[in-house]
Structure formats: structure tokens, C-alpha cells
C-alpha atoms as a PDB file:
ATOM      1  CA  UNK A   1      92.243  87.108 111.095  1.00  0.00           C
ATOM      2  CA  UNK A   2      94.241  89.817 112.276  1.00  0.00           C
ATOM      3  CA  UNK A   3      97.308  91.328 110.136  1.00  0.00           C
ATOM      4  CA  UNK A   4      98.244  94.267 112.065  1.00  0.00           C
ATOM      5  CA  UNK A   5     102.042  93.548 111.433  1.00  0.00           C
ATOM      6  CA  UNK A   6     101.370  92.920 107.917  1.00  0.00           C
ATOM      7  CA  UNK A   7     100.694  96.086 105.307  1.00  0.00           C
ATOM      8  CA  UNK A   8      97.297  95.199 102.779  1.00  0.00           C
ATOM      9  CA  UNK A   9      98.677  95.578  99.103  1.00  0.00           C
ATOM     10  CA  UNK A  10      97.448  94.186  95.707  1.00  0.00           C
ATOM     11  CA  UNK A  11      99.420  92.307  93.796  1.00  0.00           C
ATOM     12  CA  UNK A  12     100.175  95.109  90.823  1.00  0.00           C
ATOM     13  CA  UNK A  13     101.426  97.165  93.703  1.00  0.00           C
ATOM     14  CA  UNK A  14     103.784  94.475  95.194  1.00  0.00           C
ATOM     15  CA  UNK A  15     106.115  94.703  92.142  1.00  0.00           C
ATOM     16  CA  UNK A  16     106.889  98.136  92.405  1.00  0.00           C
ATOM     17  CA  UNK A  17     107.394  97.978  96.309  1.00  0.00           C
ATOM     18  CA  UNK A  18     109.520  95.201  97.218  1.00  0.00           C
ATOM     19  CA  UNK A  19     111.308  93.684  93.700  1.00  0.00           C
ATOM     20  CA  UNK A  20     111.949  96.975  92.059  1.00  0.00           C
ATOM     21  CA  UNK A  21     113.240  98.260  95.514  1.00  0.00           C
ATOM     22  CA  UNK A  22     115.192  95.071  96.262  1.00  0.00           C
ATOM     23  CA  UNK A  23     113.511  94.730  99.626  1.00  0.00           C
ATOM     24  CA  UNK A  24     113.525  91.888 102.201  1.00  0.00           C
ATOM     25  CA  UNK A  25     109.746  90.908 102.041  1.00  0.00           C
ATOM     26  CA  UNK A  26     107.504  88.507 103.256  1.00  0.00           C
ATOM     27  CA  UNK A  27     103.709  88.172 101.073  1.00  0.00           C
ATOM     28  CA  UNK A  28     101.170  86.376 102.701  1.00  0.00           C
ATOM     29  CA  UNK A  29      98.224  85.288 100.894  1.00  0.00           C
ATOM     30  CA  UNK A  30      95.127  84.343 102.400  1.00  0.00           C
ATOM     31  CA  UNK A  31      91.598  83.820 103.174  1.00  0.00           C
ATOM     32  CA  UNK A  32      89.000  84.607 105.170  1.00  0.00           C
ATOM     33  CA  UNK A  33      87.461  81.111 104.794  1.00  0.00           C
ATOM     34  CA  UNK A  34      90.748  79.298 104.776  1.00  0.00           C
ATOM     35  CA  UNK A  35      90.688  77.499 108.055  1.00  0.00           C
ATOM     36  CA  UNK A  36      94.676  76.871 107.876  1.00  0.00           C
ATOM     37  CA  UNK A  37      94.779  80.859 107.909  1.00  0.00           C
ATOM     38  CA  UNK A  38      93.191  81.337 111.142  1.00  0.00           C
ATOM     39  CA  UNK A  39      94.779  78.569 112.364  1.00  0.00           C
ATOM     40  CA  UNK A  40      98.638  79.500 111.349  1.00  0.00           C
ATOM     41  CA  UNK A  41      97.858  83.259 111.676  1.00  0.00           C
ATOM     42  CA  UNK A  42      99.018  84.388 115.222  1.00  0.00           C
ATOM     43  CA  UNK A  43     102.266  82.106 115.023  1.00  0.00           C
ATOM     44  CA  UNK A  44     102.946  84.607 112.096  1.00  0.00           C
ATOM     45  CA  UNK A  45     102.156  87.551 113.576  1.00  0.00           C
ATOM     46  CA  UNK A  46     104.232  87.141 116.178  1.00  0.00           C
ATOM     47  CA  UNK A  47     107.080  86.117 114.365  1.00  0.00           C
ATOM     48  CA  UNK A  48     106.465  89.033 111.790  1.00  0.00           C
ATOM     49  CA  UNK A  49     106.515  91.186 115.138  1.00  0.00           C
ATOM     50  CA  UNK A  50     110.028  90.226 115.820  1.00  0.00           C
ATOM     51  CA  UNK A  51     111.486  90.847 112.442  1.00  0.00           C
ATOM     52  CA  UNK A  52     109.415  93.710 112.048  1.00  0.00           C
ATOM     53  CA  UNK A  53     112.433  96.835 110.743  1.00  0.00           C
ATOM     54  CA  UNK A  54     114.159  93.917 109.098  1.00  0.00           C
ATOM     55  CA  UNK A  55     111.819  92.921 106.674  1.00  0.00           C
ATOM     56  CA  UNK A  56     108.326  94.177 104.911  1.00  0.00           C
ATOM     57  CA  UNK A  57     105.290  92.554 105.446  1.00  0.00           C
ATOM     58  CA  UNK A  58     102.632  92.673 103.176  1.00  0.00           C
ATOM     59  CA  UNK A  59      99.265  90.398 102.813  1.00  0.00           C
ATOM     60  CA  UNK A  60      96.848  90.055  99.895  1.00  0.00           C
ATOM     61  CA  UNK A  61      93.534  88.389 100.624  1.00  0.00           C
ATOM     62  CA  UNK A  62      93.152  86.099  97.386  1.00  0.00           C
ATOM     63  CA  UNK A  63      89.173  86.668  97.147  1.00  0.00           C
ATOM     64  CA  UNK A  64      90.133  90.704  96.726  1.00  0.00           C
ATOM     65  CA  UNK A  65      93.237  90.013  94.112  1.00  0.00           C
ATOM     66  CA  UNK A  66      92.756  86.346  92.627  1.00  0.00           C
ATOM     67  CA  UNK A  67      95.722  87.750  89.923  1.00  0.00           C
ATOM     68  CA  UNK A  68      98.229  86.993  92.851  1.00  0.00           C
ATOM     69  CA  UNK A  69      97.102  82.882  92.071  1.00  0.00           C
ATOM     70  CA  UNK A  70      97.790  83.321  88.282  1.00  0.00           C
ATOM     71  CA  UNK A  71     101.587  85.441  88.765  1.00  0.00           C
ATOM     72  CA  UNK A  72     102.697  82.895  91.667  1.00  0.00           C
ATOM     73  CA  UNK A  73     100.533  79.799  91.127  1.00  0.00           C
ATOM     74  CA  UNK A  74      98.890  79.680  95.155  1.00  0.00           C
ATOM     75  CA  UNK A  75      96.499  77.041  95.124  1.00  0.00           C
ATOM     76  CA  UNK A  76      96.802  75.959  99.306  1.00  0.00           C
ATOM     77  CA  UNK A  77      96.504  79.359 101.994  1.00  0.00           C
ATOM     78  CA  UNK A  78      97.839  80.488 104.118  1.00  0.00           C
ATOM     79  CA  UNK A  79     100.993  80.819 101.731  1.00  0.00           C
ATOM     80  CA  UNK A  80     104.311  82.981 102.522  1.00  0.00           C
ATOM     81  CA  UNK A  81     105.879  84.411  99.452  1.00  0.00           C
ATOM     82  CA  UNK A  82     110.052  84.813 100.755  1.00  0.00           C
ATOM     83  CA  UNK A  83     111.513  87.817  99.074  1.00  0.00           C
ATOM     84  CA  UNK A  84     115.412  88.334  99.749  1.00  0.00           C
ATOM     85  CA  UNK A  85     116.682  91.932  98.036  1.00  0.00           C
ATOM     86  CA  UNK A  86     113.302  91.529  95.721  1.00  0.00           C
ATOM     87  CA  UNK A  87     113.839  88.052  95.077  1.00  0.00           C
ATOM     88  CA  UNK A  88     111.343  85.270  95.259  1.00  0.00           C
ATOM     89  CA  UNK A  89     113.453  82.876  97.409  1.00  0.00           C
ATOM     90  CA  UNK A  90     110.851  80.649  99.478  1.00  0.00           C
ATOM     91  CA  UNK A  91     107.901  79.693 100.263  1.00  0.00           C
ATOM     92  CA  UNK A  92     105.375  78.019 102.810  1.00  0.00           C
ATOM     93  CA  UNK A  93     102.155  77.058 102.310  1.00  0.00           C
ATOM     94  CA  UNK A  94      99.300  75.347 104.722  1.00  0.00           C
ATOM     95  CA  UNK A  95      99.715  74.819 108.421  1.00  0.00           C
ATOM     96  CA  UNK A  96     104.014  74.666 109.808  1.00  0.00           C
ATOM     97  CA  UNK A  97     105.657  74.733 112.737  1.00  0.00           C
ATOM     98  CA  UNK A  98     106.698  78.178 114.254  1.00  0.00           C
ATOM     99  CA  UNK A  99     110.144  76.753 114.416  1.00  0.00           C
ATOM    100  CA  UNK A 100     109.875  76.421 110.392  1.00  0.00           C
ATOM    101  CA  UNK A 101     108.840  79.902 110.182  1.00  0.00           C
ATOM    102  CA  UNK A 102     111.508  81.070 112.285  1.00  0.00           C
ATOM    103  CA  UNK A 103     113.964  79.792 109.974  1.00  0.00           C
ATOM    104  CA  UNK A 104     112.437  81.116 106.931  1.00  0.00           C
ATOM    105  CA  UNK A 105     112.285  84.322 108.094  1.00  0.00           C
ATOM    106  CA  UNK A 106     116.482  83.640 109.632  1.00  0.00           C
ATOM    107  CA  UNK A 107     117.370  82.964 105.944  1.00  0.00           C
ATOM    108  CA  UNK A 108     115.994  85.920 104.408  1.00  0.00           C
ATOM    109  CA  UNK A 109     118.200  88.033 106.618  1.00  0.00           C
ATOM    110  CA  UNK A 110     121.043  86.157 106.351  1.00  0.00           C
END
């Protein structure tokens, strides 16, 4: 899978980076044996691409950090965490539609 627009964090980390610093964020978590996540994954990137400057993009691979399935309950992957000013606002799990995406990321902005 590639995630060259996203930045690898662990979960601990996230909390001081985006929702102390009220941050427009988007957390992907995934993996590498999800088949939905190499599926979904170059939609994403290339939507992440175009709202790259406007909001953060981070991705935890759950078999690294499985604390990130305790704090926000992921159970399907790929999932997108929606974080407006450090708020949880969305989210989007499985395979979508990059139209779907699109208008995620819109709102966040908004």
C-alpha cells in the first residue's frame, strides 16, 4: 500500500498532534492484509493529494498499534478517522465511492 501523502504516527502520538493542536486531520487505519485497503487506497491518496496544506494526514497500521482499535473501536479497515479543529467528526470505514470521500474531506474544511 502506498501512503506517501499520509505521515506514519502511533496512536499516543496522535493526541498531542492534531486534538491538542486543534488541527484539521484525517487518520487512516489499516492493514497490510486488509484487502479493502489496497483496494480503497489510491482513491485516497489522491484525494489526500488535493487537500494536502489543508489538512494533516496521518496513518497507523493496526498490526503495529492495535491500542488505536481499543481508543476508537475500528473493527472493519481501511477506516478514516475525520478530525475538524481536533475533533472527531466522521468517519468511513470499508470500500466507498471517491465521490463519498470527496465530501468528507469538503466538510472538514468547511
Amino acid at each position: 500500500m502506498s501512503n506517501f501523502t499520509f505521515t506514519p504516527i502511533a496512536s499516543e502520538e496522535f493526541n498531542d498532534k492534531v486534538i491538542r493542536r486543534n488541527i484539521n486531520a484525517v487518520l487512516k487505519i489499516t492493514t497490510n492484509w486488509s484487502g479493502a485497503s489496497h483496494i480503497v487506497s489510491p482513491l485516497i491518496d489522491e484525494l489526500a493529494q488535493q487537500f494536502a496544506g489543508k489538512i494533516e494526514f496521518y496513518v497507523v497500521d493496526f498490526d503495529n498499534d492495535p491500542n488505536v482499535r481499543r481508543y476508537y473501536e475500528v473493527n472493519i479497515f481501511p477506516t478514516l478517522l475525520f478530525f475538524r479543529q481536533g475533533v472527531l467528526v466522521d468517519q468511513l470505514s470499508g470500500v466507498f465511492h471517491k465521490s463519498i470521500l470527496n465530501e468528507r474531506l469538503q466538510s472538514i474544511i468547511r
